[in-house]
Protein backbone atom coordinates (compact mmCIF):
# COMPACT_ATOMS: atom_id res chain seq x y z
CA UNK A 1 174.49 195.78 -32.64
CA UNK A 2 171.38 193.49 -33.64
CA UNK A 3 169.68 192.18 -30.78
CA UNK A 4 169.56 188.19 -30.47
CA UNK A 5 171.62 185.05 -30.19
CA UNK A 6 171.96 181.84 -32.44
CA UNK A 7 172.14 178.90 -30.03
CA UNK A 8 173.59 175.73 -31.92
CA UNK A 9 173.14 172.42 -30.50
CA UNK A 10 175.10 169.55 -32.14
CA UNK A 11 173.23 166.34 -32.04
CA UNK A 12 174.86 163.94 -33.98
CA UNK A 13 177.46 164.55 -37.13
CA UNK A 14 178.42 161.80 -39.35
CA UNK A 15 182.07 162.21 -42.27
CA UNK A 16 182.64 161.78 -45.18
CA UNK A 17 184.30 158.21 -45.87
CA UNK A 18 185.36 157.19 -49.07
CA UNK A 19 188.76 155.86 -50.27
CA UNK A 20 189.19 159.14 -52.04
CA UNK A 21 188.39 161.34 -49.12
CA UNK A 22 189.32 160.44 -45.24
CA UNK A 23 186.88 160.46 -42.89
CA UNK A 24 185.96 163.49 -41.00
CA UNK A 25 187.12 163.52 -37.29
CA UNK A 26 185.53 166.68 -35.87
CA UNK A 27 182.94 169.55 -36.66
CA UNK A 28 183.74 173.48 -36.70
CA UNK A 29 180.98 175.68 -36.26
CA UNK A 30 181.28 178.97 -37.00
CA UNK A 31 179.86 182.59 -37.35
CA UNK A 32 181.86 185.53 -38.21
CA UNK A 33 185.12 185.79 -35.94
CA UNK A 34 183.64 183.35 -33.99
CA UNK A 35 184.38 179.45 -33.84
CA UNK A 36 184.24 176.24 -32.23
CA UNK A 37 185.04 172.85 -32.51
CA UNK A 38 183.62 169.67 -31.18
CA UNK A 39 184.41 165.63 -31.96
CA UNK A 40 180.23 164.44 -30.98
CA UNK A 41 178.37 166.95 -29.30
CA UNK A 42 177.90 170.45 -28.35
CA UNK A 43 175.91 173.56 -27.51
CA UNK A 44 177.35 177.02 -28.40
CA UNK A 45 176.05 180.00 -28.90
CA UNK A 46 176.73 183.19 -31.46
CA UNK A 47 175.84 186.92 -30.93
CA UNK A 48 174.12 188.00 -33.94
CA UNK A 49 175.88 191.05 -35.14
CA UNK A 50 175.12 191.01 -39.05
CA UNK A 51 172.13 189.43 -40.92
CA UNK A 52 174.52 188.53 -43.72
CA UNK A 53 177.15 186.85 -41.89
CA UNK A 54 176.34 182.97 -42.25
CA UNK A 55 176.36 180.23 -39.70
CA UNK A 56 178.95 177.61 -41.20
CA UNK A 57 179.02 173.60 -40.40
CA UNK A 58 182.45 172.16 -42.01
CA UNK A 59 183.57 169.02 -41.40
CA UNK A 60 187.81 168.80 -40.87
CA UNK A 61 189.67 165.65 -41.22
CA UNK A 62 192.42 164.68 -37.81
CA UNK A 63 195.35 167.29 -39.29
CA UNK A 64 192.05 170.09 -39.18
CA UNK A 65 192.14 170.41 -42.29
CA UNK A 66 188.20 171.16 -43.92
CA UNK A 67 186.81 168.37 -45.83
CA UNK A 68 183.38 169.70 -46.74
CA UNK A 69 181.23 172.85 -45.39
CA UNK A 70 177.96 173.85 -45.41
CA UNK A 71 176.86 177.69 -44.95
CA UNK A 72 172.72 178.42 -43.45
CA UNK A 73 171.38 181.52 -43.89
CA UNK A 74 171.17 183.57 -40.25
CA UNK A 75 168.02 185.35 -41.76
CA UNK A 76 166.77 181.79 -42.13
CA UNK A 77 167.16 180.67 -38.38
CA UNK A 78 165.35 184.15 -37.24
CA UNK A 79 162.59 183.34 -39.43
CA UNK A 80 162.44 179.76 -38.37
CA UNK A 81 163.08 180.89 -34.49
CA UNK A 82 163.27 177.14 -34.05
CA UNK A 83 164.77 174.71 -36.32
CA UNK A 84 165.64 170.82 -35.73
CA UNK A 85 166.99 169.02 -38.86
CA UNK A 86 169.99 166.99 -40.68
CA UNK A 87 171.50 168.91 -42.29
CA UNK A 88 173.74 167.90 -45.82
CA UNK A 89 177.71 169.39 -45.19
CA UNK A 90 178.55 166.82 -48.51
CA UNK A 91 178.20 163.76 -50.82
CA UNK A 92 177.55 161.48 -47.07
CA UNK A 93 178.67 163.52 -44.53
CA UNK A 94 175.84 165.03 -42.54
CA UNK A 95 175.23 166.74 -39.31
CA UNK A 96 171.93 166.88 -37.19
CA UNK A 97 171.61 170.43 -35.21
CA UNK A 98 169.03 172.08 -33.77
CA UNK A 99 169.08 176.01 -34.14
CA UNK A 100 167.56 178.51 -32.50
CA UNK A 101 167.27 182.35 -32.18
CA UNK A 102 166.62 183.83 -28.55
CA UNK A 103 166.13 186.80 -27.46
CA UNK A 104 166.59 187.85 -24.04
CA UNK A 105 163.87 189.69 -22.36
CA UNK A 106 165.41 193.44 -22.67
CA UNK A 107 165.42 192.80 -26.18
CA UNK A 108 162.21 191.45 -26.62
CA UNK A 109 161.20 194.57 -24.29
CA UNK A 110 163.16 196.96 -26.95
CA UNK A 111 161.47 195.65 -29.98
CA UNK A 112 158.01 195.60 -28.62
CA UNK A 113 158.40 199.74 -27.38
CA UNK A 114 160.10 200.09 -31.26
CA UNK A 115 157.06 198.72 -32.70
CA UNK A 116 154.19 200.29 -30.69
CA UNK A 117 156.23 203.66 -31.63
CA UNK A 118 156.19 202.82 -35.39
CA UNK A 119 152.39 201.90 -34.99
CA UNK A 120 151.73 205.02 -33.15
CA UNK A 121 153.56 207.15 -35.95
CA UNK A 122 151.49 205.61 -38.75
CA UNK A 123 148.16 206.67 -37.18
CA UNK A 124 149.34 209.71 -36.86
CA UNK A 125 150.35 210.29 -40.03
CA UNK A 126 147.06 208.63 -41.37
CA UNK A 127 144.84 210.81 -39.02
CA UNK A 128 147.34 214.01 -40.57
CA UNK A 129 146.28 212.76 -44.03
CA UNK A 130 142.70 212.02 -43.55
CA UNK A 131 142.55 215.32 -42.54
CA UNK A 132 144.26 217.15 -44.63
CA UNK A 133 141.38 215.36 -47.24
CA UNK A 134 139.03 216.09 -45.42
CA UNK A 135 139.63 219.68 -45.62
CA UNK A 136 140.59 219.96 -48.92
């Protein structure tokens, strides 16, 4: 499994309301398998488990049924590690979250010792190189 966890905090969401479309009464947020629902606000959190599965805002109307959605890039909120906008989910329905990615401090731990390895193995294999040209 990848290492991390996409906290979503729900600020403020605002529906669609037109005469054509009815008004949005609640928010799903979702990632992979899992989902949540809130009618204002709300902080929930999503194990990252696969850089292509996208986080997913939609807006349902009272019979939860989904009036509008809007997908964000998980590879975008790692990059980001900290991300605080209003986000567009359709023509006037928009929802203001704040993302971020955490990592707790085994994983942080992990990923440093993987990347002083990887540094260690590239000198290595530089100083094996250099070497090798030198005696050649």
């Amino acid at each position: 499994p990848m290492p991390g966890v996409v906290q979503v905090v729900v600020l403020e969401f605002k529906g669609v309301s037109s005469s054509s479309k009815p008004t949005a009464k609640s928010l799903k947020v979702s990632m992979g398998k899992r989902q949540y629902q809130t009618w204002d606000r709300g902080e929930f959190f999503f194990p990252v488990s696969k850089l292509r599965e996208d986080l997913v805002i939609s807006l349902l109307d009272a019979s939860g049924n989904e009036i509008a959605h809007s997908d964000i890039r998980t590879a975008e909120i790692i990059e980001k590690r900290f991300w605080d906008e209003v986000f567009s989910v359709s023509e006037s329905g928009h929802v203001h979250l704040k993302l971020s990615f955490i990592l707790s401090e085994e994983e942080r731990n992990r990923i440093r010792v993987m990347r002083e390895s990887a540094v260690r193995k590239k000198i290595a294999m530089d100083l094996s190189i250099e070497s090798i040209s030198v005696t050649a």
